[in-house]
Protein backbone atom coordinates (compact mmCIF):
# COMPACT_ATOMS: atom_id res chain seq x y z
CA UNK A 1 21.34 28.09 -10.45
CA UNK A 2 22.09 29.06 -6.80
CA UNK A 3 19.49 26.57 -5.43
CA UNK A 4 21.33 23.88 -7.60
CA UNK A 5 24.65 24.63 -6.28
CA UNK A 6 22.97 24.71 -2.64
CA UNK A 7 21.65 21.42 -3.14
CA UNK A 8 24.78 19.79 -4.65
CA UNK A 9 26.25 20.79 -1.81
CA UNK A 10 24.34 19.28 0.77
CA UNK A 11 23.96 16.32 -1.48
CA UNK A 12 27.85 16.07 -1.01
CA UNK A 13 27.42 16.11 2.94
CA UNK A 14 24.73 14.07 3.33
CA UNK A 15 26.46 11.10 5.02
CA UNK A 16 28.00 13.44 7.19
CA UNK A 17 24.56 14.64 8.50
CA UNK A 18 23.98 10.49 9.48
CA UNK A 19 25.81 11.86 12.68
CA UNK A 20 24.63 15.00 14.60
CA UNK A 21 22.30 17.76 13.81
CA UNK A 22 22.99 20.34 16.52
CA UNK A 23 22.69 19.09 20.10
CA UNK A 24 21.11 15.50 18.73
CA UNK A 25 21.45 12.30 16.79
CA UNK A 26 19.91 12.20 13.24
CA UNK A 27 18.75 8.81 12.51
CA UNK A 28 19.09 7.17 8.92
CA UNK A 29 17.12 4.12 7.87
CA UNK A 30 19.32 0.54 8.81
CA UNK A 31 18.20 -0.87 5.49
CA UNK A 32 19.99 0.38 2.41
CA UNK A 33 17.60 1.27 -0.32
CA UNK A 34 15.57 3.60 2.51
CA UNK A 35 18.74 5.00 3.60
CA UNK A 36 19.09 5.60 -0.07
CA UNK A 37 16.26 7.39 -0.38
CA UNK A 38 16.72 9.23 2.70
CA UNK A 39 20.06 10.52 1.64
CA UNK A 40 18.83 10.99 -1.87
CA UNK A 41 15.77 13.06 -0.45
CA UNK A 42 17.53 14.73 2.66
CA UNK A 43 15.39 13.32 5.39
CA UNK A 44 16.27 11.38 8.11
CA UNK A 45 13.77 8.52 9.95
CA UNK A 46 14.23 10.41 13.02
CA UNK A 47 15.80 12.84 15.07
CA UNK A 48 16.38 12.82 18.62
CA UNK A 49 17.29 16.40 20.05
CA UNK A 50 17.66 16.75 23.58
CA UNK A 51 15.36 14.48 25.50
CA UNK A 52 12.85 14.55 22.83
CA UNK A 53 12.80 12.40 19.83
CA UNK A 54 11.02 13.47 16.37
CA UNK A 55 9.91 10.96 14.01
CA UNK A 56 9.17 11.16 10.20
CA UNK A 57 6.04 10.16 8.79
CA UNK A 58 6.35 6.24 8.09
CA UNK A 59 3.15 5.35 5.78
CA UNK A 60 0.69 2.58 6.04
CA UNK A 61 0.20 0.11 2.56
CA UNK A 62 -1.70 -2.38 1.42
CA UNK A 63 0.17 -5.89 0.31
CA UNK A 64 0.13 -6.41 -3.42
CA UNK A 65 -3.48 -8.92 -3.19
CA UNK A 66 -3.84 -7.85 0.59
CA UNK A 67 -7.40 -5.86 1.57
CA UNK A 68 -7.09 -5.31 5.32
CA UNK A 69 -5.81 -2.25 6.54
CA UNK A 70 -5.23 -3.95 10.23
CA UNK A 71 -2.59 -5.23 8.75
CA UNK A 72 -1.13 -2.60 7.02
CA UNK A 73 -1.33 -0.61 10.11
CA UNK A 74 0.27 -3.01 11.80
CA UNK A 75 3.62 -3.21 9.95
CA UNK A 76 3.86 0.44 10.24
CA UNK A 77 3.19 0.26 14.08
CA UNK A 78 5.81 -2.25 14.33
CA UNK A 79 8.00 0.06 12.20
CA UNK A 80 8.04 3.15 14.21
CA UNK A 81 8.28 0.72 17.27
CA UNK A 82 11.42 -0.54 15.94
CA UNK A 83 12.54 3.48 15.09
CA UNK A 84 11.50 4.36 18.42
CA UNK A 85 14.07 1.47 20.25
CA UNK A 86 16.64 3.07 17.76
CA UNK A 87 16.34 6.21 19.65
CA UNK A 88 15.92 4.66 22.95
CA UNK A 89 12.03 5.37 23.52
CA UNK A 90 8.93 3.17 22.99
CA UNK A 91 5.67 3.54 22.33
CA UNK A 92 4.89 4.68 25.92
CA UNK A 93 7.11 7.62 25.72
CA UNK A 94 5.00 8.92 22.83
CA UNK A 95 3.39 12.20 23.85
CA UNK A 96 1.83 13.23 19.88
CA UNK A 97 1.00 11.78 16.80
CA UNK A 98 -0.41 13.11 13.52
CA UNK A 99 -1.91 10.82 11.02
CA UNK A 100 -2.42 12.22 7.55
CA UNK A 101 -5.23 9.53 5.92
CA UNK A 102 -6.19 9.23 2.20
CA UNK A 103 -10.11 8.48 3.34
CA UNK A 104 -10.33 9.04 7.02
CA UNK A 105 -13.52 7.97 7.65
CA UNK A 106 -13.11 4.58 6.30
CA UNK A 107 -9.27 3.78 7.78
CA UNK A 108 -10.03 5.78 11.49
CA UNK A 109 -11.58 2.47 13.07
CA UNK A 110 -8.82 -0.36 11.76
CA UNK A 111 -6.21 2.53 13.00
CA UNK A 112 -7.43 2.62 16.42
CA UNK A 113 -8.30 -1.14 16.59
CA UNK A 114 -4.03 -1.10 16.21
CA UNK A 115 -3.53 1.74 18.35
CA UNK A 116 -4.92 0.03 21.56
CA UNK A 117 -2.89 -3.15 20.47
CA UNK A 118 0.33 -0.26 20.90
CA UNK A 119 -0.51 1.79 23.44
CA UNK A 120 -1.21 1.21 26.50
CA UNK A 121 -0.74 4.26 28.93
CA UNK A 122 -2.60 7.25 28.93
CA UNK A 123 -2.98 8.33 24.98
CA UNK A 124 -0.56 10.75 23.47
CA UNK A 125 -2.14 13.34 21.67
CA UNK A 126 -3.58 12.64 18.27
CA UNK A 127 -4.73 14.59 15.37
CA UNK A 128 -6.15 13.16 11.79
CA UNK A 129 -6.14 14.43 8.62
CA UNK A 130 -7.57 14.06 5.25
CA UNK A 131 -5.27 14.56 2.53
CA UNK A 132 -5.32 13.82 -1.56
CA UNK A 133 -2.48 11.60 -1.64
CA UNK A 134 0.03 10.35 -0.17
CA UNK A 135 4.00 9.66 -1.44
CA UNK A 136 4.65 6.28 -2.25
CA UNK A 137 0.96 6.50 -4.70
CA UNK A 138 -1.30 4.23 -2.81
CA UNK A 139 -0.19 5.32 0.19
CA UNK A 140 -3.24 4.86 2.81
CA UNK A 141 -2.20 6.73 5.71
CA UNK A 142 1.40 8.57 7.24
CA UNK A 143 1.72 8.32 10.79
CA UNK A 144 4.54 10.58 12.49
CA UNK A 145 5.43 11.27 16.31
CA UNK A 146 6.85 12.87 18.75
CA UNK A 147 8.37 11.18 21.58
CA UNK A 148 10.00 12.13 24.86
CA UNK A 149 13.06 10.31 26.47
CA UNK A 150 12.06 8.94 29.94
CA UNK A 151 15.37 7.53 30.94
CA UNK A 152 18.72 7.95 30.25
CA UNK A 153 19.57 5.70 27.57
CA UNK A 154 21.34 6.98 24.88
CA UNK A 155 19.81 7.69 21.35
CA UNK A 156 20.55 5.99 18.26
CA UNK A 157 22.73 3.27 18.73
């Protein structure tokens, strides 16, 4: 019962967390049925605390009738590009990234055939991993990252 009330309760203040989460910005989705889900699942796209900006896993899909993952992988680099800007970094102020793939063997190549496309300065550091599934079902892979500010701009807006 206590973990219900617990999570009523931050249900009820969930669109006050789209603000600030201690010293930083917590960034919700801009498109409503993600922020949705964010709010409904209490997890923000990102969070930039400080000069360092943490991102949420964002996963890779397959196109109802599509069959190439470069694709797939594509969108979702585009994605956290887009999340990135949000906070005020890029791609090149990326310093680690974790994948999390569904068969690692077979998507490891079409990833990295995307990730030169998206990064072009010295590579952040990287770790893969092989998991059972991934949430939504047919998931392929979840890429997350952590990025660090390199000017001045501020986050989230």
């Amino acid at each position: 019962m206590r973990a219900v009330l617990l999570l009523a309760a931050l249900l009820a203040t969930a669109p006050a967390m789209a603000g600030a989460r201690q010293d930083g910005t917590v960034l919700l989705s801009t498109n409503a049925a993600a922020r949705a889900d964010q709010e409904r699942n209490l997890y923000a796209a990102a969070v930039v605390s400080g000069d360092t900006v943490y991102l949420s896993g964002v996963v890779a899909g397959l196109a109802p009738g599509e069959k190439d993952m470069v694709a797939a992988y594509d969108r979702v680099f585009r994605h956290i590009g887009r999340i990135l800007a949000r906070a005020g970094a890029s791609w090149d102020d990326v310093v680690e990234a974790t994948s999390y793939h569904t068969d690692v063997k077979a998507q490891i190549e079409p990833l990295t055939e995307i990730k030169r496309r998206y990064l072009a300065g010295p590579p952040p550091a990287w770790t893969a991993i092989q998991v059972a599934g991934l949430l939504p079902e047919g998931g392929l892979t979840e890429i997350k990252v952590v990025a660090k500010l390199s000017r001045t701009t501020p986050a989230g807006r």
